[in-house]
Protein backbone atom coordinates (compact mmCIF):
# COMPACT_ATOMS: atom_id res chain seq x y z
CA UNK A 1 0.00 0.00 0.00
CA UNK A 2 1.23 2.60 -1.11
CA UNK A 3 1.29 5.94 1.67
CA UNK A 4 -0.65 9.16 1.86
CA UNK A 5 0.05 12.08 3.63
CA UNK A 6 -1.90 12.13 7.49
CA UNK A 7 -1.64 8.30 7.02
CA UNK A 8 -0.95 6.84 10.36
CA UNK A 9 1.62 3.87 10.56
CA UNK A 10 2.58 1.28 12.81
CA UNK A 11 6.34 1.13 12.47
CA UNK A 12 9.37 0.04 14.82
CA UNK A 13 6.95 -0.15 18.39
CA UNK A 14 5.80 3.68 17.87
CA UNK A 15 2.88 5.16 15.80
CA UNK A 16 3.63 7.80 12.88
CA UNK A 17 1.88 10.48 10.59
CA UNK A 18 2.91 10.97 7.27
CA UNK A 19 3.08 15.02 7.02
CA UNK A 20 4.71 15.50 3.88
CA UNK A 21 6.28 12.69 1.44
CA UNK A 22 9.12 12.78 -1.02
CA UNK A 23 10.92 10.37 -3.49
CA UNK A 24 12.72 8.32 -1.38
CA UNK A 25 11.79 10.02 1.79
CA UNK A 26 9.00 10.86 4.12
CA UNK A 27 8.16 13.33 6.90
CA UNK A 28 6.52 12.08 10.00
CA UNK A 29 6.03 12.88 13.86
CA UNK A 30 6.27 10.37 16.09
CA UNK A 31 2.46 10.29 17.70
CA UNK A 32 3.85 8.85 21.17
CA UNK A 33 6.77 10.80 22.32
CA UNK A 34 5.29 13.77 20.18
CA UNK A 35 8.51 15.19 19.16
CA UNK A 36 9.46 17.17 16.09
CA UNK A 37 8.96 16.03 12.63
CA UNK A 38 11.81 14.41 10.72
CA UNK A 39 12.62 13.33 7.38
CA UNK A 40 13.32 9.47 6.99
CA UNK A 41 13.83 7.03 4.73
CA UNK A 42 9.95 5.04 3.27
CA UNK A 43 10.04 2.24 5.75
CA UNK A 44 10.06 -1.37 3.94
CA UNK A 45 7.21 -2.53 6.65
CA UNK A 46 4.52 -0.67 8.38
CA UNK A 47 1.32 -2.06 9.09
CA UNK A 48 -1.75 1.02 8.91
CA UNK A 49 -3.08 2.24 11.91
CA UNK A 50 -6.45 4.58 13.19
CA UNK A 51 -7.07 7.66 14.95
CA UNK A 52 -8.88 5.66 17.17
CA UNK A 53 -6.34 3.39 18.15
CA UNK A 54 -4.27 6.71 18.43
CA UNK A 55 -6.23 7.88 20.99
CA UNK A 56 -6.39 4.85 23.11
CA UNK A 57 -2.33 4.31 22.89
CA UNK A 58 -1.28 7.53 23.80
CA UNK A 59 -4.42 7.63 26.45
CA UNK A 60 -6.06 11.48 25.46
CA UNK A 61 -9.08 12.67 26.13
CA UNK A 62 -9.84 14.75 23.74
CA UNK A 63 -13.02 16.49 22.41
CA UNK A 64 -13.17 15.56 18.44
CA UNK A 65 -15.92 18.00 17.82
CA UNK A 66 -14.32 21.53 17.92
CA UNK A 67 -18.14 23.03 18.80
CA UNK A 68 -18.23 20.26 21.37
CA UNK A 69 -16.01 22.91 23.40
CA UNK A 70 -16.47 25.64 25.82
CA UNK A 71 -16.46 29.21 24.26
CA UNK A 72 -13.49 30.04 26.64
CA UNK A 73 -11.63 26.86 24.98
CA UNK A 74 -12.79 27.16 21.66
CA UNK A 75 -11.17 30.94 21.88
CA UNK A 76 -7.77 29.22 23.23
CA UNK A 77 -7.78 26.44 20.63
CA UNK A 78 -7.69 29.16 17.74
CA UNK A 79 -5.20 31.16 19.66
CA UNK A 80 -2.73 28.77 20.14
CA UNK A 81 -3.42 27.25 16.83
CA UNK A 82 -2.81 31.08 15.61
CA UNK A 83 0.44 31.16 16.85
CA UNK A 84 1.56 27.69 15.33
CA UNK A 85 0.25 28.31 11.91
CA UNK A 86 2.80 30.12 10.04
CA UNK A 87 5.57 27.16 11.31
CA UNK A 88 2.82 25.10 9.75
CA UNK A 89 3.55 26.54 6.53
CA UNK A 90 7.23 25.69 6.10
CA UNK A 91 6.93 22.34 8.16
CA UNK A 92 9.38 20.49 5.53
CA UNK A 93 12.04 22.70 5.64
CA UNK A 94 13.75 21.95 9.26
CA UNK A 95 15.76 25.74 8.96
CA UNK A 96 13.06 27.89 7.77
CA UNK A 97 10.65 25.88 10.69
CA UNK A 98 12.92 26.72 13.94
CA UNK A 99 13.58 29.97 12.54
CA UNK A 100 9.78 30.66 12.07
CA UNK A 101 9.23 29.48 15.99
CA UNK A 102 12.33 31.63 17.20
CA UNK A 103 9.98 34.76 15.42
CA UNK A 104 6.83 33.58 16.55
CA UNK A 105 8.32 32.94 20.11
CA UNK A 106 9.31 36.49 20.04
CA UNK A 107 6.70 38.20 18.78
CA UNK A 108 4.21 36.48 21.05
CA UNK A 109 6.48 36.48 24.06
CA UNK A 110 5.92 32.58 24.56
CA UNK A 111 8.75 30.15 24.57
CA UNK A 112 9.68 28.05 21.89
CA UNK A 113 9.77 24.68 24.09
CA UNK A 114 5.91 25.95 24.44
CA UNK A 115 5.56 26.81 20.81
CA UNK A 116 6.96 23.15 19.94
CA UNK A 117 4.11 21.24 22.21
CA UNK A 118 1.69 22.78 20.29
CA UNK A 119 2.93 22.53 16.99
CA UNK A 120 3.88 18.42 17.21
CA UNK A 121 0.01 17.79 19.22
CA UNK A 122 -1.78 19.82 16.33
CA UNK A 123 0.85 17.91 14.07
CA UNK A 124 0.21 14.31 15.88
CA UNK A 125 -3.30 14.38 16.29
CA UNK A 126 -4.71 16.71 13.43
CA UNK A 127 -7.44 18.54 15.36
CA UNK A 128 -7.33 22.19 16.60
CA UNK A 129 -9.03 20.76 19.94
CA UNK A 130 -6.55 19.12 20.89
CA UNK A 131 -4.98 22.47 21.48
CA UNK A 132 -7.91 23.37 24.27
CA UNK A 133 -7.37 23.39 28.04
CA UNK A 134 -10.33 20.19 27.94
CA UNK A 135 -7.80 17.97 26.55
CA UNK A 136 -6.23 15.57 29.56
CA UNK A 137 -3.75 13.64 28.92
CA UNK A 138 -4.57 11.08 31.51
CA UNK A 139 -1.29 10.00 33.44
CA UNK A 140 -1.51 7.43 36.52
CA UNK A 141 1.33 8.61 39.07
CA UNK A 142 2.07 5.20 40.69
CA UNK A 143 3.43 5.96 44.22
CA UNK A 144 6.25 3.73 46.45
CA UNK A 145 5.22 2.61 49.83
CA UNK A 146 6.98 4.87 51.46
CA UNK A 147 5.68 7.55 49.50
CA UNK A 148 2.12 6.38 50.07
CA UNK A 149 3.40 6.50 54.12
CA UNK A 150 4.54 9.99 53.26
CA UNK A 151 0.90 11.49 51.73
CA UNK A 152 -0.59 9.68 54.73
CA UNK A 153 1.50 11.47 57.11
CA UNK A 154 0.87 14.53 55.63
CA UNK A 155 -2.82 14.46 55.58
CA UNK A 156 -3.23 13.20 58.95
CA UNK A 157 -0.53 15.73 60.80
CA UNK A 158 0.06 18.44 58.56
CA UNK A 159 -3.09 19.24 56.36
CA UNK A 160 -5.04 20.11 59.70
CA UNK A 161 -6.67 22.45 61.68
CA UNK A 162 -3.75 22.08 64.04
CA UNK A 163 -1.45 23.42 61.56
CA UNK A 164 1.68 21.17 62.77
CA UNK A 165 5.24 22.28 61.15
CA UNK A 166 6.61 19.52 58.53
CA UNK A 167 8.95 18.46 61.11
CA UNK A 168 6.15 17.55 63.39
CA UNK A 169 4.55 15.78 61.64
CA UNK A 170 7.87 13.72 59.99
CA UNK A 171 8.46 12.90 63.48
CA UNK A 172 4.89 11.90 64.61
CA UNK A 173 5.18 9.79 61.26
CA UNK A 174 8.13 7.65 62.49
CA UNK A 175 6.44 7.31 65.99
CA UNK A 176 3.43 5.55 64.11
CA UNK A 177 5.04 3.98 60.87
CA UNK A 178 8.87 3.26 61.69
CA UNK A 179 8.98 2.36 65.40
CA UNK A 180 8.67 -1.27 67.06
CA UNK A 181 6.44 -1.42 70.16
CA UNK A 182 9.32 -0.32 72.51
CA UNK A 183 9.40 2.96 70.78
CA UNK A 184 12.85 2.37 68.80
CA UNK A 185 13.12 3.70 65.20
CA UNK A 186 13.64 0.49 62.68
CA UNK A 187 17.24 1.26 61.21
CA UNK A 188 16.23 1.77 57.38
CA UNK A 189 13.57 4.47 58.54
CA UNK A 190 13.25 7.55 55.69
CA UNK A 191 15.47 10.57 56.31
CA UNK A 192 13.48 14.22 56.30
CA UNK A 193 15.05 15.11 53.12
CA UNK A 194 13.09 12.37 51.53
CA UNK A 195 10.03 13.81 53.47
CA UNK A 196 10.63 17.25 52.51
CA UNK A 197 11.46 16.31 48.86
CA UNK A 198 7.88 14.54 48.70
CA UNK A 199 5.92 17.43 50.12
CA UNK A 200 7.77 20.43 47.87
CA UNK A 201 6.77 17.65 44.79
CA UNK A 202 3.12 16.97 45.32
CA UNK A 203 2.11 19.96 47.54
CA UNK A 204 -0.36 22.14 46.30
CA UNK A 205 -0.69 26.08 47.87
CA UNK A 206 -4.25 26.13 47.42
CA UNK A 207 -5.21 22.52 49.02
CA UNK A 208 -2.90 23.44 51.58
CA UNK A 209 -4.35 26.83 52.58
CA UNK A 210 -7.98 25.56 52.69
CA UNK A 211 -6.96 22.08 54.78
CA UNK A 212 -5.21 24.32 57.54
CA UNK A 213 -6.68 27.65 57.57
CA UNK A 214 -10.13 27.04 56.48
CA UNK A 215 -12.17 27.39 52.95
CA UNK A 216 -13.53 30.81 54.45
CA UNK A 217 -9.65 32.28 54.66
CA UNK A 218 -8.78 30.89 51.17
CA UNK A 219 -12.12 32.44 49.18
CA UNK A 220 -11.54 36.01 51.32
CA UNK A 221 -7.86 36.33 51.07
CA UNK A 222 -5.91 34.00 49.26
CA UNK A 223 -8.17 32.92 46.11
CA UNK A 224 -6.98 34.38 42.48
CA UNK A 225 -9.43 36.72 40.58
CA UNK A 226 -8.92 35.85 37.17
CA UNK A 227 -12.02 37.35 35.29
CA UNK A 228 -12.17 34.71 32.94
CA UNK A 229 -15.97 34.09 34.16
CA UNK A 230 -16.95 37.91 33.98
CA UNK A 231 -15.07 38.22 30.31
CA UNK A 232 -17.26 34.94 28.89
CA UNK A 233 -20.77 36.66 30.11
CA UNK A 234 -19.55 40.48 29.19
CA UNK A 235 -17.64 39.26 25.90
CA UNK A 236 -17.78 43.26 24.64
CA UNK A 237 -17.49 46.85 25.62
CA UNK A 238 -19.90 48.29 27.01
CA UNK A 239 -21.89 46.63 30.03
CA UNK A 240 -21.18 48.16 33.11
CA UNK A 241 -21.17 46.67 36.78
CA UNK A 242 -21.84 49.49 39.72
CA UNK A 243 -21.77 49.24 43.07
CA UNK A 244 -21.99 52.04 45.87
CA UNK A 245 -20.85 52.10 49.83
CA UNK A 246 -20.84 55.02 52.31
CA UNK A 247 -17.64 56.04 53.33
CA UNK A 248 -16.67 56.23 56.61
CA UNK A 249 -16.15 60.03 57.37
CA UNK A 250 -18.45 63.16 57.97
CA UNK A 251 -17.78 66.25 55.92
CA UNK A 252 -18.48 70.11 57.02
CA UNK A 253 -18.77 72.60 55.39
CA UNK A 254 -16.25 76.59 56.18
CA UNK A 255 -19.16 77.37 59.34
CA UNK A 256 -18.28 73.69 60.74
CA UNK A 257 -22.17 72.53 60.08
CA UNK A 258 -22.46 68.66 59.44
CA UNK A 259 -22.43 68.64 55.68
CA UNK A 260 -23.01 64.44 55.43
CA UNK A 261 -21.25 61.64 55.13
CA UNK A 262 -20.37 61.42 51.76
CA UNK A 263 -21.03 58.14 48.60
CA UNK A 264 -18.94 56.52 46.93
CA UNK A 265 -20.23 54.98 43.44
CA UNK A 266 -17.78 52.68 41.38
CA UNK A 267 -18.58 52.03 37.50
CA UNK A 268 -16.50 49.38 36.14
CA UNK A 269 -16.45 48.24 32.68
CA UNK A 270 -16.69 44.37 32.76
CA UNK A 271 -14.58 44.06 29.74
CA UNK A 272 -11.22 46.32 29.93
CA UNK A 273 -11.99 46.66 33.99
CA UNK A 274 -11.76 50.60 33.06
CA UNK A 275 -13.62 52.07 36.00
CA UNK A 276 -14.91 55.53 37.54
CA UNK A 277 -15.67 56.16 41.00
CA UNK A 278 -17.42 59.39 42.18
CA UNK A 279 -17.69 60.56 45.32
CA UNK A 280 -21.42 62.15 46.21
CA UNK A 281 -22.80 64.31 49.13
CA UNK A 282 -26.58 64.25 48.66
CA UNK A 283 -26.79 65.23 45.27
CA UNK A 284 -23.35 67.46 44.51
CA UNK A 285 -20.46 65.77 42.91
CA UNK A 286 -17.55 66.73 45.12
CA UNK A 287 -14.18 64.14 43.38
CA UNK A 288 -14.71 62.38 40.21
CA UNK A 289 -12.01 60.54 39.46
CA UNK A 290 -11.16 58.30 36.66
CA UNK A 291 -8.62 54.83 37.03
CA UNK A 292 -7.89 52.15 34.95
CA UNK A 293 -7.07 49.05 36.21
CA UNK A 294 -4.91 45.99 34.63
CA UNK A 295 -6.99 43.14 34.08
């Protein structure tokens, strides 16, 4: 059988797509390691292979219908794909490609290890969704015993209320998990550097706020406003969110009479986050001001 180009081949324990195809040679990607495209000699044997059994061998999770996705991912699916595009255009020639990505990389500010993931998964897989934050690439961590001890000692004495220091609970750890009945440590007990090593490797900030100090604390001081939510419903200029609060003083006026405490009204643009706040005494405008915020 003679090949095609985005004909996907079974060849030497790995699975290939034919991007471009010459005389004697061929351009693929290898579809499992996912790294660039080379030129190689027309292998002798391949046996065919389909995007099905693509998807099951390299394990991804991907949405095949491009309106299947979010607005939010659909818009970063074109945007990345955006960016790859014009190495898409001189994908044979291996010069002309890395210095494309070396200008795209600069010109979008995004580095070129970055740049290269997305070009070989569009490349590999042939579908701008693949490019979306939906797609998982679904990857089973398969822990030690000892590091399965480790994530046990750390949610039982250190992702508490109590708020225990790491050395705490390494120690209360070896009392339970490395000491005979007598209270001797076993000789081939974990050092902390293994401990510590474990925890800076699998902590996360977030989980680790919330378990100790409390969902409450993370959602009022610690919790990122991205305005990813508020940019999907307000997608244009224009809609405005206001709010209003009393301020906390009392004005007077030259004779010292009470004047009134005095309003102030914010008017934020939900899409640029542009906002003006005036400040109000009954129904004189005594400060407007105007700030822009960076979203």
């Amino acid at each position: 059988m003679q090949l095609q180009i985005n004909d996907l081949i079974r060849c030497d324990g790995s699975i290939f797509r034919v991007l471009a195809l010459d005389e004697q040679s061929v351009l693929v990607i290898d579809c499992i390691k996912r790294q660039m495209p080379s030129w190689v000699t027309v292998p002798s044997e391949y046996i065919p292979c389909t995007e099905e059994e693509l998807q099951s061998e390299t394990d991804v999770d991907m949405a095949t219908d491009e309106e299947s996705l979010a607005h939010t991912e659909r818009k970063i699916a074109h945007q990345r794909y955006t960016m790859i595009a014009p190495a898409l255009t001189v994908i044979e020639d291996i010069h002309a490609r890395s210095d494309m990505i070396d200008f795209v990389s600069k010109k979008h500010k995004i580095s070129k290890p970055t740049l290269r993931k997305y070009l070989c998964l569009y490349l590999a897989f042939q579908n701008i969704s693949i490019l979306s934050n939906k797609t998982k690439f679904r990857a089973v961590r398969l822990l030690s015993d000892e590091q399965k001890t480790f994530r046990w000692a750390l949610n039982k004495y250190y992702y508490t209320s109590r708020r225990n220091s790491l050395k705490t609970a390494y120690t209360l750890m070896l009392k339970e998990k490395y000491c005979d009945c007598n209270g001797k440590l076993f000789p081939d007990y974990p050092p902390f550097h293994r401990f510590y090593y474990f925890y800076q490797t699998h902590n996360k900030e977030c989980n680790q706020i919330i378990s100790r100090d409390g969902l409450s604390n993370y959602q009022r001081n610690h919790r990122p406003i991205l305005g990813d939510g508020v940019r999907e419903y307000f997608p244009t200029i224009g809609y405005g969110l206001l709010d209003s609060t009393i301020c906390d003083i009392y004005l007077v006026n030259e004779s010292g009479q009470l004047v009134g405490r005095p309003i102030l009204t914010v008017c934020v643009d939900a899409y640029s986050s542009m906002s003006w706040a005036t400040r109000w005494v009954g129904r004189a405008v005594l400060i407007p001001l105007l700030r822009c915020f960076g979203t």
